[in-house]
C-alpha atoms as a PDB file:
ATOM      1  CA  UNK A   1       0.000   0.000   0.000  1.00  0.00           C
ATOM      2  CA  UNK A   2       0.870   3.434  -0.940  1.00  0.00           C
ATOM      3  CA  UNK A   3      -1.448   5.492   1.039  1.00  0.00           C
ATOM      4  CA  UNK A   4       1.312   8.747   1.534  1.00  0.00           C
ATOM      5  CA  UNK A   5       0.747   9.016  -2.470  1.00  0.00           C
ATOM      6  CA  UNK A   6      -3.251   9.568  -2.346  1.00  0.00           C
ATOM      7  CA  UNK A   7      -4.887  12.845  -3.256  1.00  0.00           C
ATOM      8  CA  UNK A   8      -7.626  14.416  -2.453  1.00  0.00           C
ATOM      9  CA  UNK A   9      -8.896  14.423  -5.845  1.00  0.00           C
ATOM     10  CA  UNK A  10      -8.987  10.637  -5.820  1.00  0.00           C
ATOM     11  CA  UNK A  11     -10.605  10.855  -2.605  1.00  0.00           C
ATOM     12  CA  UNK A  12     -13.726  12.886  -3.768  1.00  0.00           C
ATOM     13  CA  UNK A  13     -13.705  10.533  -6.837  1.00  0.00           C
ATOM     14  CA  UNK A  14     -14.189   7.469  -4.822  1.00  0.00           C
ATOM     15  CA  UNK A  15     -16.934   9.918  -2.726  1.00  0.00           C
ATOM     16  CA  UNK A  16     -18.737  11.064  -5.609  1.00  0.00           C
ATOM     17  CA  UNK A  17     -18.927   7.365  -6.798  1.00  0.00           C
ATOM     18  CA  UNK A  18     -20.244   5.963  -3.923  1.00  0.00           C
ATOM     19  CA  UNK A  19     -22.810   8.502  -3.722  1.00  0.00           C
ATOM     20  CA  UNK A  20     -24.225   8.924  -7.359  1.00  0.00           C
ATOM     21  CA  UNK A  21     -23.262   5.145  -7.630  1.00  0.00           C
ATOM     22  CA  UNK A  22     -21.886   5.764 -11.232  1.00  0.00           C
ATOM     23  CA  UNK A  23     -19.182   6.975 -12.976  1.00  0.00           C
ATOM     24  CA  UNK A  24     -21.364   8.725 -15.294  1.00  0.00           C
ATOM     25  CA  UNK A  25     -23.082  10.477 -12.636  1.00  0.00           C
ATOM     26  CA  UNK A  26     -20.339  11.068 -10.664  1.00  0.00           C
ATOM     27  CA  UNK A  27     -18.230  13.251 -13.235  1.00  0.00           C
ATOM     28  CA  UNK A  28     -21.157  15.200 -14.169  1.00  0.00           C
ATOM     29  CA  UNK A  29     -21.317  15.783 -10.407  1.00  0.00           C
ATOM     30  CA  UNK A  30     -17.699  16.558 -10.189  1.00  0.00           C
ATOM     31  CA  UNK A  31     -17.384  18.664 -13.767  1.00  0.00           C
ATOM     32  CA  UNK A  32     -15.086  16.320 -14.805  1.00  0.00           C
ATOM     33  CA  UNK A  33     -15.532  13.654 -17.979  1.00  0.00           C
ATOM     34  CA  UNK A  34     -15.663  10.008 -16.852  1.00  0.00           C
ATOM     35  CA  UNK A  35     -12.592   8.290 -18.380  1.00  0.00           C
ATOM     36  CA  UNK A  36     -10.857  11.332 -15.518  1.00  0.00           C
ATOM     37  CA  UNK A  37     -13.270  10.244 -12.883  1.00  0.00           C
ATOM     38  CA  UNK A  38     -12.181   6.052 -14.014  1.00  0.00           C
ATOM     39  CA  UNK A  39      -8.527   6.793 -13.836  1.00  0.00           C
ATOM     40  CA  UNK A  40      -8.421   8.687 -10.033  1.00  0.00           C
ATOM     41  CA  UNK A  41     -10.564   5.163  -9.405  1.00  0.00           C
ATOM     42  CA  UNK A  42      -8.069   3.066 -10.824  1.00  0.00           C
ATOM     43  CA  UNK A  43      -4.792   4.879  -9.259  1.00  0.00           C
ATOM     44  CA  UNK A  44      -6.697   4.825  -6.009  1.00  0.00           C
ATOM     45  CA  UNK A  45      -7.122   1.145  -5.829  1.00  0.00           C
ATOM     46  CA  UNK A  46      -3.500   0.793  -7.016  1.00  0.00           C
ATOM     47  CA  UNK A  47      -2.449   2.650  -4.093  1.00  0.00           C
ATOM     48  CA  UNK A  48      -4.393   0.944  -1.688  1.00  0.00           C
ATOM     49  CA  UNK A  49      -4.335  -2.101  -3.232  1.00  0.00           C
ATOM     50  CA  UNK A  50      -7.696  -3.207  -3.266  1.00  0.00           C
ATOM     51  CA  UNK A  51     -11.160  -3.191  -4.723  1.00  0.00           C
ATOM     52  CA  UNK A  52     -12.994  -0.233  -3.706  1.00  0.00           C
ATOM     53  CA  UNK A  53     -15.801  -0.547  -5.747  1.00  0.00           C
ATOM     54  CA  UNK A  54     -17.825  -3.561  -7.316  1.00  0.00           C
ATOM     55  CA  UNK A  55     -20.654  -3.812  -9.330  1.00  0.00           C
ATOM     56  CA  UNK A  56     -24.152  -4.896  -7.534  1.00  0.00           C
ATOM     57  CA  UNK A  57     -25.624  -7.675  -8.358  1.00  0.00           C
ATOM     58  CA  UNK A  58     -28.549  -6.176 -10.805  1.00  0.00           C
ATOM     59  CA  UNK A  59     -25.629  -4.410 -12.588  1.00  0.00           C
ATOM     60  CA  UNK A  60     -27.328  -1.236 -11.348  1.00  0.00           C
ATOM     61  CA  UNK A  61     -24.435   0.514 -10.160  1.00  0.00           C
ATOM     62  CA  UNK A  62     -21.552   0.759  -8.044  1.00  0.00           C
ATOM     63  CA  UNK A  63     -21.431   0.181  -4.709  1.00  0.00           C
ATOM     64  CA  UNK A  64     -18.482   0.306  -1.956  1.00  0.00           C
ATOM     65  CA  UNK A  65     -16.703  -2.903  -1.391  1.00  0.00           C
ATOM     66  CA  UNK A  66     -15.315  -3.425   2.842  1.00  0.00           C
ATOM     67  CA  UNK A  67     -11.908  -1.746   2.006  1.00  0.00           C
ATOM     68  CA  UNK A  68     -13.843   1.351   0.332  1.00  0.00           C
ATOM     69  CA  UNK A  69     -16.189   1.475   2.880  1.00  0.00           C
ATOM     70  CA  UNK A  70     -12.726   1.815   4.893  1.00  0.00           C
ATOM     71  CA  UNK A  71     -11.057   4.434   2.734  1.00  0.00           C
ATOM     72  CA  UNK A  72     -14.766   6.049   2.229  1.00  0.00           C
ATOM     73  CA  UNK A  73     -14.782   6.602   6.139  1.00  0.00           C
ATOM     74  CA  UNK A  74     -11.250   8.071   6.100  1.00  0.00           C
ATOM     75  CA  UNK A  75     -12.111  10.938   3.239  1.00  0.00           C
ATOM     76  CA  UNK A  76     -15.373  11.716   4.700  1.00  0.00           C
ATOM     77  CA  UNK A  77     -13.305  12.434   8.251  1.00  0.00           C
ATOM     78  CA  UNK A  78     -10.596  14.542   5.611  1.00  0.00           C
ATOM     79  CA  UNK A  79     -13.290  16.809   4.248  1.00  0.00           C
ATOM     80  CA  UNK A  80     -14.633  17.614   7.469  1.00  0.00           C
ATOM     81  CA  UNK A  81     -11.606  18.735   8.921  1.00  0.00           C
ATOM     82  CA  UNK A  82     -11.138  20.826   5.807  1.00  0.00           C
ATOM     83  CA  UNK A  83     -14.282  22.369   6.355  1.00  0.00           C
ATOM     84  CA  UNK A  84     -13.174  22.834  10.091  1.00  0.00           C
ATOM     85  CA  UNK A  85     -10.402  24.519   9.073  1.00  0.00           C
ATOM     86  CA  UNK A  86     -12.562  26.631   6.395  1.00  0.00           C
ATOM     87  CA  UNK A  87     -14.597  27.660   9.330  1.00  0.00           C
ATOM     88  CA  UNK A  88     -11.934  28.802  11.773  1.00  0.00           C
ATOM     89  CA  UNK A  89     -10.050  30.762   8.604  1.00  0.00           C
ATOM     90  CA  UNK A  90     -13.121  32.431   8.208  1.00  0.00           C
ATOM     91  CA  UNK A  91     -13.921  33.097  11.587  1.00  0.00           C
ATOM     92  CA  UNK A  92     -10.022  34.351  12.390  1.00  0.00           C
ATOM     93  CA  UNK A  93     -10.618  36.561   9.410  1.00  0.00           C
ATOM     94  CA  UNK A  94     -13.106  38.735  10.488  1.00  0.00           C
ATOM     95  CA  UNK A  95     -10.719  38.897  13.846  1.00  0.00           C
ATOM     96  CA  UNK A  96     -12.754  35.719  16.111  1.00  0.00           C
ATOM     97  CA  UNK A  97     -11.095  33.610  18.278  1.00  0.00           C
ATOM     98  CA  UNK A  98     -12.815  30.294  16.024  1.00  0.00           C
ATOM     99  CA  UNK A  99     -15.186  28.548  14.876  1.00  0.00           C
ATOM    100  CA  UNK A 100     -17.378  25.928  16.242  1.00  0.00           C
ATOM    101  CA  UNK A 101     -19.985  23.827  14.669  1.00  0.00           C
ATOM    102  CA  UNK A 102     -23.518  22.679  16.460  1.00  0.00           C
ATOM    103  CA  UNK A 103     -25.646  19.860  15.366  1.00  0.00           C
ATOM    104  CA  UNK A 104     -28.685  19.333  16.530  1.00  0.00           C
ATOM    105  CA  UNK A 105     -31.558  16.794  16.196  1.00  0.00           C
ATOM    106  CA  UNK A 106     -34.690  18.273  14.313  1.00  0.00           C
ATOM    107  CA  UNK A 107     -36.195  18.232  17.413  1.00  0.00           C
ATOM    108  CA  UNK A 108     -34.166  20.935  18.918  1.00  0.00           C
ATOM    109  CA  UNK A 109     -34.994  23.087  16.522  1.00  0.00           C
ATOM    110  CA  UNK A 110     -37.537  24.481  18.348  1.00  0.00           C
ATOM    111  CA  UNK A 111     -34.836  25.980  20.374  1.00  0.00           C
ATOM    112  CA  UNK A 112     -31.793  25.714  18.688  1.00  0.00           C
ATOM    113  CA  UNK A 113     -31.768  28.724  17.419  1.00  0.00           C
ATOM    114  CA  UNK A 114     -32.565  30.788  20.670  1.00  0.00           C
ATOM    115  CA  UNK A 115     -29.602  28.887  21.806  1.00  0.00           C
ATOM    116  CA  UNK A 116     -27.303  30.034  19.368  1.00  0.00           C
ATOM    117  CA  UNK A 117     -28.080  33.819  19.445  1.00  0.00           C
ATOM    118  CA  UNK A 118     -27.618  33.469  23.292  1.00  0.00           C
ATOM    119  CA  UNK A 119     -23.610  32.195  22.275  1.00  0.00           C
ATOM    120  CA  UNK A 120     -23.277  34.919  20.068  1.00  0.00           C
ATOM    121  CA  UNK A 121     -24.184  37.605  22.545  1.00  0.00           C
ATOM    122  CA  UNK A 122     -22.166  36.109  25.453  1.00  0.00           C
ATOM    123  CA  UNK A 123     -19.466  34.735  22.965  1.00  0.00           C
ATOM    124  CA  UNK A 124     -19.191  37.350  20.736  1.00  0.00           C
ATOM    125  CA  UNK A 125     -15.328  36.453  19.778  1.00  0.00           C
ATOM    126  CA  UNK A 126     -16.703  33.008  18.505  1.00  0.00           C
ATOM    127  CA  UNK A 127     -18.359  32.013  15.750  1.00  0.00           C
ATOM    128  CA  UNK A 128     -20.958  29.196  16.104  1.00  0.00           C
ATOM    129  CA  UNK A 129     -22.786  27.846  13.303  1.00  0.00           C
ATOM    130  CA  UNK A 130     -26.096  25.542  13.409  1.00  0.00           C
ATOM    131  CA  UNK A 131     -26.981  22.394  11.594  1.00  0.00           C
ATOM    132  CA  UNK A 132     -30.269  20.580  11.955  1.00  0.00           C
ATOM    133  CA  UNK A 133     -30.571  17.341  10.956  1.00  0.00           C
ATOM    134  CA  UNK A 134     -32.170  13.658  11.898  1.00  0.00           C
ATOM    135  CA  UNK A 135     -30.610  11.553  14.407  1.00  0.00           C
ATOM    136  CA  UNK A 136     -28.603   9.769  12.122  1.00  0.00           C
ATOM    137  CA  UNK A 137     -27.197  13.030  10.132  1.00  0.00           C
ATOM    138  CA  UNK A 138     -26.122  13.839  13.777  1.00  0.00           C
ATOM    139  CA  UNK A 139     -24.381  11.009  14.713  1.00  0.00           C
ATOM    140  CA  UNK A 140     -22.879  10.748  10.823  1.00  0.00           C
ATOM    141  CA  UNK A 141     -21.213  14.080  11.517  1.00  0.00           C
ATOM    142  CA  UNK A 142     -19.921  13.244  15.318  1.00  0.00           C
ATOM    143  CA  UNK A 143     -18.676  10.185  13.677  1.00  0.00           C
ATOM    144  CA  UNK A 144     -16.814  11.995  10.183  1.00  0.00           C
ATOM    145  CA  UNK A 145     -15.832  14.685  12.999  1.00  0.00           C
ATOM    146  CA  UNK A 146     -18.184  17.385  11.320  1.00  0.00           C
ATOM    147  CA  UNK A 147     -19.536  18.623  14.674  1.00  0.00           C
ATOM    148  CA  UNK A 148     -17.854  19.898  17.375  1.00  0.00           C
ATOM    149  CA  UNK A 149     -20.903  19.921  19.477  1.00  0.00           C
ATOM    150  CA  UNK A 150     -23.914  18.072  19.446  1.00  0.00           C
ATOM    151  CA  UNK A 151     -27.443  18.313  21.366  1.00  0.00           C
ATOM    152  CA  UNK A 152     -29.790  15.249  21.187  1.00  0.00           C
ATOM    153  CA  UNK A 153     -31.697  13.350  23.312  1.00  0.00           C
ATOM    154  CA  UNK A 154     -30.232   9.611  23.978  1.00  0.00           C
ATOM    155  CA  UNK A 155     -26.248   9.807  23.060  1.00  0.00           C
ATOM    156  CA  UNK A 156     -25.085   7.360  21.077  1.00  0.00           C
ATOM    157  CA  UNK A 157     -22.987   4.103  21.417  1.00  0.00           C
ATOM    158  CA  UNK A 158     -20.894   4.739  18.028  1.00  0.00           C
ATOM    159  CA  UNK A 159     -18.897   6.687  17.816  1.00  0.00           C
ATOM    160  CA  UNK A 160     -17.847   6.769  21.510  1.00  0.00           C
ATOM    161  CA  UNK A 161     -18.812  11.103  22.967  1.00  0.00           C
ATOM    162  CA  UNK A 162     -18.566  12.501  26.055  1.00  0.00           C
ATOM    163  CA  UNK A 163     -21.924  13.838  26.949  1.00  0.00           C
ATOM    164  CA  UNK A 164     -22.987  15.710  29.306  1.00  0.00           C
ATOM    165  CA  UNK A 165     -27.009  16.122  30.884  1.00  0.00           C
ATOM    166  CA  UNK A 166     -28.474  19.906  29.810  1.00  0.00           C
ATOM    167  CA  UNK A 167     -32.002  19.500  31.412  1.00  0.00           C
ATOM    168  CA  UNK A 168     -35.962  17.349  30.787  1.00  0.00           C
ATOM    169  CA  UNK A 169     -37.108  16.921  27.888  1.00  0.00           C
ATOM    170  CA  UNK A 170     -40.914  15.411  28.321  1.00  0.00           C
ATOM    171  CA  UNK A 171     -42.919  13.738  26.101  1.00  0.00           C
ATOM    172  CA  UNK A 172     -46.260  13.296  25.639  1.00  0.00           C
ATOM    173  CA  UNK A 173     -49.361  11.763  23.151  1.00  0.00           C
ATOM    174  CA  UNK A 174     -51.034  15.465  21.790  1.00  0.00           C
ATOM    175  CA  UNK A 175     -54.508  15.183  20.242  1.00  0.00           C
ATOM    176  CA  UNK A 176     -56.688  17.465  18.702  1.00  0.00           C
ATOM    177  CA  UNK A 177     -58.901  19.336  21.276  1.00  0.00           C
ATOM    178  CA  UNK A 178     -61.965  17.844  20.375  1.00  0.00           C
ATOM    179  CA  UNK A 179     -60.747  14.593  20.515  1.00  0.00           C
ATOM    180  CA  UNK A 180     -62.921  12.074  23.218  1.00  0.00           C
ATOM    181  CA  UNK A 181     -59.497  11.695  25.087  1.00  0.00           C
ATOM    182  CA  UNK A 182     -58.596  15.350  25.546  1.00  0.00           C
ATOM    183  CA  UNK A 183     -60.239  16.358  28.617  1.00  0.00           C
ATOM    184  CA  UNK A 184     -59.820  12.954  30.310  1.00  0.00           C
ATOM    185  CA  UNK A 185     -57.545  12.593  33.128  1.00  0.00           C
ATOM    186  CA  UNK A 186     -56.776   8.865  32.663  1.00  0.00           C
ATOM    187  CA  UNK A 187     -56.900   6.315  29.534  1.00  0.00           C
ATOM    188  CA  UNK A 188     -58.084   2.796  28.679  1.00  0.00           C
ATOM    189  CA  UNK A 189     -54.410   1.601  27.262  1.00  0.00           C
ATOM    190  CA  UNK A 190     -56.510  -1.242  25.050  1.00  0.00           C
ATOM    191  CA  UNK A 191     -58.134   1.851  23.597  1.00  0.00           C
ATOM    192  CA  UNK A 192     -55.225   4.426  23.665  1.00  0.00           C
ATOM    193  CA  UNK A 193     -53.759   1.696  20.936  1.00  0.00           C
ATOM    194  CA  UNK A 194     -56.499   1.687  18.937  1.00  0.00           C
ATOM    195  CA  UNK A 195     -56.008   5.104  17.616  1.00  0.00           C
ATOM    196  CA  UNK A 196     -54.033   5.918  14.556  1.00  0.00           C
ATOM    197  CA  UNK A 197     -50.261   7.548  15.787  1.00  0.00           C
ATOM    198  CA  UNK A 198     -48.563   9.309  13.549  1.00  0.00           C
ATOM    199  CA  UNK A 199     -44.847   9.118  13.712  1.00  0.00           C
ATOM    200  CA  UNK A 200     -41.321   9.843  12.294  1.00  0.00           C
ATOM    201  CA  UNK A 201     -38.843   7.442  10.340  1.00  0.00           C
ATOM    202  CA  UNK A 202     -37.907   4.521  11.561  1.00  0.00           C
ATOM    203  CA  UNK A 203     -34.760   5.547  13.499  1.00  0.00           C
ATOM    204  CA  UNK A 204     -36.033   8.577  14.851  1.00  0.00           C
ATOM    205  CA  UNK A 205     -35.319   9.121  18.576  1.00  0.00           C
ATOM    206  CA  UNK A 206     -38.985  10.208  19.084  1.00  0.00           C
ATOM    207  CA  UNK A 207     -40.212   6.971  17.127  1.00  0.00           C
ATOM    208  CA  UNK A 208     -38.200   4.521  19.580  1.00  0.00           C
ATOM    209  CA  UNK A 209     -39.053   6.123  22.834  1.00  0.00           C
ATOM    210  CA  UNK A 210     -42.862   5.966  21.456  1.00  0.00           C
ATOM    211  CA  UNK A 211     -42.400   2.360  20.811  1.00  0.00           C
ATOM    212  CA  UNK A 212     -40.969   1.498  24.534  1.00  0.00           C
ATOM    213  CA  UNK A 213     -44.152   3.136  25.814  1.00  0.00           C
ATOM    214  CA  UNK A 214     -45.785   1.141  23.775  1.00  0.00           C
ATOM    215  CA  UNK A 215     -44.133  -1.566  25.055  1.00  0.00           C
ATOM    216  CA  UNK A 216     -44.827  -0.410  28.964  1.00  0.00           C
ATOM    217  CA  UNK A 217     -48.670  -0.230  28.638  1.00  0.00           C
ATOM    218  CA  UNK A 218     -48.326  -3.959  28.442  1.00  0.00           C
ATOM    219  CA  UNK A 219     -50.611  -4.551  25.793  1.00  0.00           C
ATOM    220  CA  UNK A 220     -50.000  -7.296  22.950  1.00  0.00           C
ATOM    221  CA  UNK A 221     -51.602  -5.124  20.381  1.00  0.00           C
ATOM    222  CA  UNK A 222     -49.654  -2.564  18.270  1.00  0.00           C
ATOM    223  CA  UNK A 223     -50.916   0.568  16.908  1.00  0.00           C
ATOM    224  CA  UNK A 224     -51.459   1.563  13.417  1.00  0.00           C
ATOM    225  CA  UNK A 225     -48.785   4.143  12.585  1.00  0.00           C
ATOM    226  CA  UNK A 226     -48.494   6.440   9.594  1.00  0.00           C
ATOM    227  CA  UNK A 227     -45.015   8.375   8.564  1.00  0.00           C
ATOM    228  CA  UNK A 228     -44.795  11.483   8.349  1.00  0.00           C
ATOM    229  CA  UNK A 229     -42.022  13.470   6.861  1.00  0.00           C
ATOM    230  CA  UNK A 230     -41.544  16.132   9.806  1.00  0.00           C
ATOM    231  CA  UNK A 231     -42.496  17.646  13.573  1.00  0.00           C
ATOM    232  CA  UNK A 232     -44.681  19.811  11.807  1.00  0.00           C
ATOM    233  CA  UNK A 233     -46.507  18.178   9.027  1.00  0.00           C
ATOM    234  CA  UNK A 234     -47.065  15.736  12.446  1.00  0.00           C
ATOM    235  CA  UNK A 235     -48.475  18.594  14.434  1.00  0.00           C
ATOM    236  CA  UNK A 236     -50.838  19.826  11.081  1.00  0.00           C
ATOM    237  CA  UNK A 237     -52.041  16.476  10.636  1.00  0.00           C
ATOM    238  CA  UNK A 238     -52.955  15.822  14.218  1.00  0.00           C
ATOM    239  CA  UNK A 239     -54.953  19.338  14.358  1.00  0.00           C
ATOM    240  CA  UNK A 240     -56.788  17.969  10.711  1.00  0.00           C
ATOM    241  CA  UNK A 241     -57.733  14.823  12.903  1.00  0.00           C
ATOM    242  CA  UNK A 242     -55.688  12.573  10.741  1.00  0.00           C
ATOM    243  CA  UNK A 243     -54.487  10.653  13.781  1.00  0.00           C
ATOM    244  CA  UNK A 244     -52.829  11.268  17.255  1.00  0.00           C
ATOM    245  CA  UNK A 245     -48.845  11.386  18.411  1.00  0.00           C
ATOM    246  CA  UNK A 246     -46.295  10.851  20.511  1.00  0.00           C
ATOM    247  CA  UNK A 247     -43.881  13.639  20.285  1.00  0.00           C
ATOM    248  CA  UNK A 248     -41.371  16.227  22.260  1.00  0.00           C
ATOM    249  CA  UNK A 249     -43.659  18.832  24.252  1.00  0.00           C
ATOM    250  CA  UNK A 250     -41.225  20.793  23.501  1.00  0.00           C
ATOM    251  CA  UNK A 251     -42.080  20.507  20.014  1.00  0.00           C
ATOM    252  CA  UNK A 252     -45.527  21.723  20.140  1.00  0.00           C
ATOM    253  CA  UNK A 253     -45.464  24.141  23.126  1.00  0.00           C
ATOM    254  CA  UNK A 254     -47.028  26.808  21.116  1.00  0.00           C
ATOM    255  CA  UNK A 255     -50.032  24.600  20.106  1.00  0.00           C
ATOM    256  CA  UNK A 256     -50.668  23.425  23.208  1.00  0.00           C
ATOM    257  CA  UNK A 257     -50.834  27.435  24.709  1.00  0.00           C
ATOM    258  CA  UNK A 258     -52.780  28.472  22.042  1.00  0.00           C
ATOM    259  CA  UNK A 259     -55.502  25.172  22.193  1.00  0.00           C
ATOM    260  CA  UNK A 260     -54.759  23.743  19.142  1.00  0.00           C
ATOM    261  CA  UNK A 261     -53.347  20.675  20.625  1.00  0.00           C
ATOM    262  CA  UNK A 262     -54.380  18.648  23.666  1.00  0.00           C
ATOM    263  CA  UNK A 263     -51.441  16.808  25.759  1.00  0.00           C
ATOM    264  CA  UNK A 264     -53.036  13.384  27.002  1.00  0.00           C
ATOM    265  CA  UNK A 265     -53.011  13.065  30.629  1.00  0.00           C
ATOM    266  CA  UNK A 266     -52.461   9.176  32.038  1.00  0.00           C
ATOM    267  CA  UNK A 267     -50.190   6.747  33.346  1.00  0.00           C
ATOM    268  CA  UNK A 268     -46.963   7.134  32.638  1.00  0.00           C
ATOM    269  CA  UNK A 269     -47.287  10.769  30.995  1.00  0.00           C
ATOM    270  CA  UNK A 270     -45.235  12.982  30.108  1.00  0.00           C
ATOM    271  CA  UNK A 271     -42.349  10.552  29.692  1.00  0.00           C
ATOM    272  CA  UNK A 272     -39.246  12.414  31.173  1.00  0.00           C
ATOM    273  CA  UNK A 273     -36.023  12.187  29.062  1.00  0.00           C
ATOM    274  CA  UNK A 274     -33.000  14.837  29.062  1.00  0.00           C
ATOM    275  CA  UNK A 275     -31.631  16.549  26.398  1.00  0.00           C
ATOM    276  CA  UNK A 276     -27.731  16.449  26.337  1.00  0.00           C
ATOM    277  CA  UNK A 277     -24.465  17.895  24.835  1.00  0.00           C
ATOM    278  CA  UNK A 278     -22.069  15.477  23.377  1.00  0.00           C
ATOM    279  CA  UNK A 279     -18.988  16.111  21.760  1.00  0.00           C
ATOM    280  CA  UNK A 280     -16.605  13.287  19.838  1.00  0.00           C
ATOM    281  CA  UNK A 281     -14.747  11.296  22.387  1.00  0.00           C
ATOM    282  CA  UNK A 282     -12.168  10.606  19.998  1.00  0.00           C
ATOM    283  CA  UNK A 283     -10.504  13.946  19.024  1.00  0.00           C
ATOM    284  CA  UNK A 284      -9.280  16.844  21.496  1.00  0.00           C
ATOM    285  CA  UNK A 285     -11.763  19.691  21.273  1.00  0.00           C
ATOM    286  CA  UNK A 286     -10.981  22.987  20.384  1.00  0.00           C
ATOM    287  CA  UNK A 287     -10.355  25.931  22.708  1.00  0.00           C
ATOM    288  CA  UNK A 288     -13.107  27.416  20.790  1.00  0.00           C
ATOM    289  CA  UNK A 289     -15.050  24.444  21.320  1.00  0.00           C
ATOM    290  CA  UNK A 290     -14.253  24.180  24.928  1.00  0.00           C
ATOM    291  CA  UNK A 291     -15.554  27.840  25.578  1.00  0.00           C
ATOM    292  CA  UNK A 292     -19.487  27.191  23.949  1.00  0.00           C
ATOM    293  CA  UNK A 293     -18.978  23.925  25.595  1.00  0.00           C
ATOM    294  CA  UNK A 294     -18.674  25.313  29.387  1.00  0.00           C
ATOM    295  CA  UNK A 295     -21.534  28.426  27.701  1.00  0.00           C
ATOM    296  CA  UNK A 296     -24.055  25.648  26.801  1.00  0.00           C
ATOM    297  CA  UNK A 297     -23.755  24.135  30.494  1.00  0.00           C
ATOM    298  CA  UNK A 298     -23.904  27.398  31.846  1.00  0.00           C
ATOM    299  CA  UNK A 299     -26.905  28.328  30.124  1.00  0.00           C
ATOM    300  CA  UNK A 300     -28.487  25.799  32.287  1.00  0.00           C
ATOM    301  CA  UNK A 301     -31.419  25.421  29.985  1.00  0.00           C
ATOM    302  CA  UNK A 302     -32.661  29.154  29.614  1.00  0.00           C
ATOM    303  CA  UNK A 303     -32.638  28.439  26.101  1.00  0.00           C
ATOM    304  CA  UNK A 304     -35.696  25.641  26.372  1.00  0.00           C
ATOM    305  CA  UNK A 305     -39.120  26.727  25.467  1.00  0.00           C
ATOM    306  CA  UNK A 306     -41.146  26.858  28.849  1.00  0.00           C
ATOM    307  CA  UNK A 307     -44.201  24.725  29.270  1.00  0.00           C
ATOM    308  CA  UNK A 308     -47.402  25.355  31.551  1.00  0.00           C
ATOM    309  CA  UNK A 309     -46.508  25.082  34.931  1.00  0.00           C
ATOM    310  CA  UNK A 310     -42.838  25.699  34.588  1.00  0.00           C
ATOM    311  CA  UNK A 311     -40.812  28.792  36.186  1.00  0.00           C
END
């Protein structure tokens, strides 16, 4: 192997390949012609020495083979610290102390942004930028080291993170409020799980806490469940009487102050979970990174919308 002799350009060949899972598609991608994009291919897996990329079985396109998953994972970790490196040159620029980048589960959005504009006027010598994404964008950039910071609900086992607690996050089943379990102060779980839940993607951290209360009520029967895209096309259809949910209160504070939304009250409600910061475990932060870090926990929370009945 001849991995000092790699470039970058072969790098975001292999990248572009894997992702538009054809040569074809993957120069047009790059502005390059393909026989270019076929040659940084070829060098690439001379250098390793190994397949990187095989055929599947349809003779669809190209997928990864074990050793380009491998040198996949290492360019993906390359471009991010590139585009660490873009950030703190732009930040050091404009005469900041850094750059640090914040992920966040869609969730959070509902507060994210507060969140940031409280950095930026206690941190003013930082810049801290804000990307929302699903649970598994989040943990795909603590893993490629795209994020410096993270807030999410349950960390992660891969990669390894230090987290660290940041306050509740409840949960709750929200109806609309003329639904004939609004006003109730107690459920039938039989019944409860004959309603129609709408829900996030499989993988969502929302959609497996909903399915371990589920799981609690000690019923055999499952509920019918219908995707749904996002937090809010959720909330809409719940209002239109589409079905009920089990989401984040924090996610629908403003419908539930204003009456469009009903929380259920019952056993077991609102399910308590905490939101937390987590960083990569597997890289040295930043001083820049450091500084929001010890912000965020000093924040205590202020940032999270307040529900009825909290201070």
């Amino acid at each position: 192997m001849r991995m000092d002799s790699i470039t970058l350009r072969q790098l975001r060949a292999l990248l572009a390949v894997a992702q538009h899972r054809s040569l074809t598609a993957a120069a047009e991608a790059m502005h390059q012609t393909t026989p270019a994009i076929h040659s940084q291919i070829r060098k690439l897996e001379a250098q390793t020495g190994r397949a990187l990329l095989r055929r599947e079985s349809d003779g669809a396109g190209f997928v990864l083979t074990p050793s380009g998953e491998a040198v996949a994972r290492a360019a993906r970790r390359i471009e991010a610290n590139l585009s660490q490196a873009e950030g703190d040159l732009r930040a050091i620029s404009r005469g900041l102390h850094g750059h640090v980048h914040l992920s966040v589960v869609s969730t959070a959005k509902y507060f994210a942004p507060l969140l940031v504009r409280m950095l930026r006027d206690s941190l003013p010598q930082f810049e801290v930028s804000l990307q929302v994404g699903n649970r598994g964008q989040v943990i795909a950039e603590l893993d490629q080291g795209a994020a410096d910071l993270a807030v999410m609900g349950r960390p992660p086992h891969k990669p390894q993170v230090i987290h660290e607690p940041l306050g509740a996050h409840p949960h709750g089943i929200i109806v609309p409020p003329d639904h004939k379990l609004a006003h109730t102060d107690g459920f039938d779980p039989a019944r409860l799980l004959d309603e129609v839940f709408l829900a996030r993607e499989q993988g969502s951290g929302t959609r497996a806490l909903m399915i371990r209360f589920f799981e609690r009520l000690g019923e055999a029967a499952e509920p019918q469940v219908i995707e749904l895209s996002s937090n809010e096309t959720i909330k809409q259809a719940v209002i239109a009487g589409l079905g009920i949910a089990f989401l984040s209160l924090h996610t629908v504070r403003d419908e539930l102050q204003a009456g469009r939304l009903v929380a259920l009250r019952g056993m077991g409600l609102p399910v308590m979970r905490q939101w937390y910061l987590v960083r990569p475990a597997d890289q040295p932060p930043s001083a820049a990174t450091e500084r929001v870090s010890a912000q965020i926990i000093a924040l205590a929370g202020a940032y999270f919308p307040k529900l009825d009945g909290e201070v």
